[in-house]
Protein backbone atom coordinates (compact mmCIF):
# COMPACT_ATOMS: atom_id res chain seq x y z
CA UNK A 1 95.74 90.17 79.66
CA UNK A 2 95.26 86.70 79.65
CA UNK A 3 95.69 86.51 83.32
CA UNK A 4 92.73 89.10 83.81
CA UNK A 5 90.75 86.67 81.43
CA UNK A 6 91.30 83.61 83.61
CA UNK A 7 90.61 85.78 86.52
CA UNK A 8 87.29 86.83 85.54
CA UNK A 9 86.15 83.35 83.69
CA UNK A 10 86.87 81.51 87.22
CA UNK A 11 84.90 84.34 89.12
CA UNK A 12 81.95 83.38 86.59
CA UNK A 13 82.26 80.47 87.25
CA UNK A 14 82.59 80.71 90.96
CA UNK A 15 79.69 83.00 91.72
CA UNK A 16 77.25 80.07 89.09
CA UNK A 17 78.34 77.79 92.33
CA UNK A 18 76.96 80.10 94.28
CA UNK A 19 74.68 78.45 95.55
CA UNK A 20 70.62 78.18 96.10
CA UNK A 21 68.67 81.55 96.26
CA UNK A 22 65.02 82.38 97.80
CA UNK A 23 63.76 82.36 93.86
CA UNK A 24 64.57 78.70 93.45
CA UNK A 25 62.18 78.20 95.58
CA UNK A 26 59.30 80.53 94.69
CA UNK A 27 56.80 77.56 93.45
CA UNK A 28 56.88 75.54 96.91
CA UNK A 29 54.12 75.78 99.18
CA UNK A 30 52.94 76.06 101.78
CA UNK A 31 53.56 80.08 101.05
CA UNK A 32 55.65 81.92 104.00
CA UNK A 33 54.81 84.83 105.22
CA UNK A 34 56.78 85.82 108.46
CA UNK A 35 54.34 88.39 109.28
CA UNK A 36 51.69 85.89 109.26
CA UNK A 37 54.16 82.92 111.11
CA UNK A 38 55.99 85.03 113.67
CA UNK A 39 52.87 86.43 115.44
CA UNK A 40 51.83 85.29 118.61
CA UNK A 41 54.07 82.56 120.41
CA UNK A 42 56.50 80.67 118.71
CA UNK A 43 58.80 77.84 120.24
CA UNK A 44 62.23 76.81 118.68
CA UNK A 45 64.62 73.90 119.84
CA UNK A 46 68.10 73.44 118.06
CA UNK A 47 71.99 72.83 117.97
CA UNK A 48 75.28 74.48 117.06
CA UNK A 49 77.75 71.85 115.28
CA UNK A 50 81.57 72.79 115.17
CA UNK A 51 82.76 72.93 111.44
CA UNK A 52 83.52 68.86 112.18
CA UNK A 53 79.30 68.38 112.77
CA UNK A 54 80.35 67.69 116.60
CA UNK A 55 77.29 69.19 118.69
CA UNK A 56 78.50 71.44 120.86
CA UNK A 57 75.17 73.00 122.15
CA UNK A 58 71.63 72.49 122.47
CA UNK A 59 68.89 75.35 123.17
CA UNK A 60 65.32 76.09 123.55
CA UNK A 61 64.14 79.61 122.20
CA UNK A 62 60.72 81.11 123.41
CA UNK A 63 59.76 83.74 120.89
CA UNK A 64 56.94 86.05 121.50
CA UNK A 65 56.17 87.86 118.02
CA UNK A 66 53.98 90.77 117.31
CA UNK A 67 53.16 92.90 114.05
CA UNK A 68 52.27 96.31 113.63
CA UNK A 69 51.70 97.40 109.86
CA UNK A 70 55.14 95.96 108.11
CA UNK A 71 56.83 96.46 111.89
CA UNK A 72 57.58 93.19 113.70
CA UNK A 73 58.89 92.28 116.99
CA UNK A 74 60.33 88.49 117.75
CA UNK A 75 61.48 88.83 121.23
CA UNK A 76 63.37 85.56 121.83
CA UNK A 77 64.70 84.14 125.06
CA UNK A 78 67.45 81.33 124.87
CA UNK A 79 67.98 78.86 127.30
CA UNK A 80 71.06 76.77 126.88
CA UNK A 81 72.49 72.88 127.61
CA UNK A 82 74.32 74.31 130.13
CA UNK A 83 71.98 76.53 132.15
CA UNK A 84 73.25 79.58 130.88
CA UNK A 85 70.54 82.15 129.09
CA UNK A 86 70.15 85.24 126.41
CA UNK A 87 67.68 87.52 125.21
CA UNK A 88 67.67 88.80 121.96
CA UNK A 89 64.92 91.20 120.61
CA UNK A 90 64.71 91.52 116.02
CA UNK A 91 63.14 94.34 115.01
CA UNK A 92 61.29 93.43 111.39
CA UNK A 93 60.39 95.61 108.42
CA UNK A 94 58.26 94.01 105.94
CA UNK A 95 59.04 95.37 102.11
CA UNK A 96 58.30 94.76 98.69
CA UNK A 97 58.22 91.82 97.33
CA UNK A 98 59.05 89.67 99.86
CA UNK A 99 61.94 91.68 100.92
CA UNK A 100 62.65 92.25 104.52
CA UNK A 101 65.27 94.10 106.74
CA UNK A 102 65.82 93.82 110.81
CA UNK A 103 67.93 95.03 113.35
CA UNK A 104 69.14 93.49 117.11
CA UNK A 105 71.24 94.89 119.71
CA UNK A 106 73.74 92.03 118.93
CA UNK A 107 73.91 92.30 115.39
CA UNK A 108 75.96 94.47 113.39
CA UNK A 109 74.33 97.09 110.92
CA UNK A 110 70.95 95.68 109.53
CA UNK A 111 70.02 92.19 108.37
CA UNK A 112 69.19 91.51 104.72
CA UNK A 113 66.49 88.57 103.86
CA UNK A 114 64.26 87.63 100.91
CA UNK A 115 61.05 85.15 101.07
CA UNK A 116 59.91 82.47 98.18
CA UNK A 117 57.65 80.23 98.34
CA UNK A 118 58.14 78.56 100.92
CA UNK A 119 61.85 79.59 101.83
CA UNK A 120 63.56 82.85 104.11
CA UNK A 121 67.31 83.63 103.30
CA UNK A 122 68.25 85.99 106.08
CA UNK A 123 72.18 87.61 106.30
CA UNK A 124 73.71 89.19 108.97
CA UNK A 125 76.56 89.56 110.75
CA UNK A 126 76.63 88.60 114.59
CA UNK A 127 78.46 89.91 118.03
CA UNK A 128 79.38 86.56 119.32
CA UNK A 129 80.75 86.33 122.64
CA UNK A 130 83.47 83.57 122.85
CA UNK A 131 85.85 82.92 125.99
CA UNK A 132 85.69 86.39 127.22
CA UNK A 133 85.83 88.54 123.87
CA UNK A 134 83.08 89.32 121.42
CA UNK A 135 83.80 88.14 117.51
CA UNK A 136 81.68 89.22 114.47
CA UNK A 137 80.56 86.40 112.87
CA UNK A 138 78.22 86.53 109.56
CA UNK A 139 74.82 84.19 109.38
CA UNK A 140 73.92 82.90 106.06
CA UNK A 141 69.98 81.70 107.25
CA UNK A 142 67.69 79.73 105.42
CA UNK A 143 64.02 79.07 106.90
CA UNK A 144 61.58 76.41 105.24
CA UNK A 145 58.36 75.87 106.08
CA UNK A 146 56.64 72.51 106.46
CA UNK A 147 53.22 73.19 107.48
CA UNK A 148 51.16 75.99 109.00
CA UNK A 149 52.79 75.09 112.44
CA UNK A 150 56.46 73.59 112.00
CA UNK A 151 59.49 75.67 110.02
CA UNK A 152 62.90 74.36 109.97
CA UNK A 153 66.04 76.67 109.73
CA UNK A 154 69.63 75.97 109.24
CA UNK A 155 72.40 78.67 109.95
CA UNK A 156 76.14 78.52 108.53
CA UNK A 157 78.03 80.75 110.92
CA UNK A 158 81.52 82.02 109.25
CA UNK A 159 84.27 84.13 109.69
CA UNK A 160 86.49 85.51 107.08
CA UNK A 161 84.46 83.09 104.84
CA UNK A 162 85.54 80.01 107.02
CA UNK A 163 83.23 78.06 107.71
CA UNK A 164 82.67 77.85 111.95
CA UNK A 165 79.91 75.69 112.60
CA UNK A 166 75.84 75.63 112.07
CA UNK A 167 72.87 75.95 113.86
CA UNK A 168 69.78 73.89 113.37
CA UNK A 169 66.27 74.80 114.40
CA UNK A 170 62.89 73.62 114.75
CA UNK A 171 60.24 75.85 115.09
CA UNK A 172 56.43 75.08 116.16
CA UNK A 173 54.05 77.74 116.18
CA UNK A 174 51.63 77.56 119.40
């Protein structure tokens, strides 16, 4: 019995680490609203750090967004440091308060994200290629925006709940 006690008083404690969530940050402004940011053309340039912080690659992303209703479209293309090049294409759904879900032909299942103020938390779980095999890989994704033109985004990319590395983005809308 006491063993279940101490079990459950360090998960309490454990999940009040958690962490930041999209609420903390419901009183900052400028106010995000994806639909209103990801339409039209968007550019992004950023880096993936090992778990050490070592870069290991830098990328440009050309995003052309459009919105229908709550549906959205961010078709991104990737170009890498070393030449090489991806596509990927999010579908959106815009839902109550500030809710939204998305889907990508490398992502597993459906992405979860919440807007505040102005913060995004976005989770999913990612098909990674890596040295000839593909690895699932889950996102924990936080977007702030700056102004009406610059967002900045940071990624922690883990496996089994080990950290692997982050990405780091700029964005500018056009």
């Amino acid at each position: 019995m006491k063993r279940r006690l101490l079990l459950a008083a360090t998960a309490a404690l454990l999940v009040g680490c958690a962490g930041p969530q999209p609420a903390d940050y419901a009183a900052e402004r400028p106010l995000l609203d994806l639909k209103q940011y990801f339409n039209g053309d968007v550019v992004a340039h950023g880096v993936f750090t090992n778990r050490s912080g070592k870069v290991v690659k830098r990328f440009t992303v050309l995003m052309r967004c459009a919105w229908t209703g709550d549906e959205g479209v961010l078709d991104e293309a990737f170009t890498y440091s070393d030449g090489t090049t991806d596509r990927r294409v999010w579908r959106l759904t815009r839902h109550a308060d500030g809710r939204y879900t998305g889907t990508a032909g490398d992502v597993v299942g459906t992405a979860t994200g919440q807007a505040a103020g102005n913060a995004f938390r976005w989770n999913y779980t990612l098909r990674l290629p890596v040295d000839g095999n593909v690895v699932e890989v889950q996102f924990d994704d936080w977007m702030y925006l700056v102004d009406e033109r610059v967002m900045l985004n940071r990624a922690v990319m883990s496996k089994f709940g080990i950290r692997l590395g982050e990405v780091t983005l700029s964005f500018t809308k056009a």
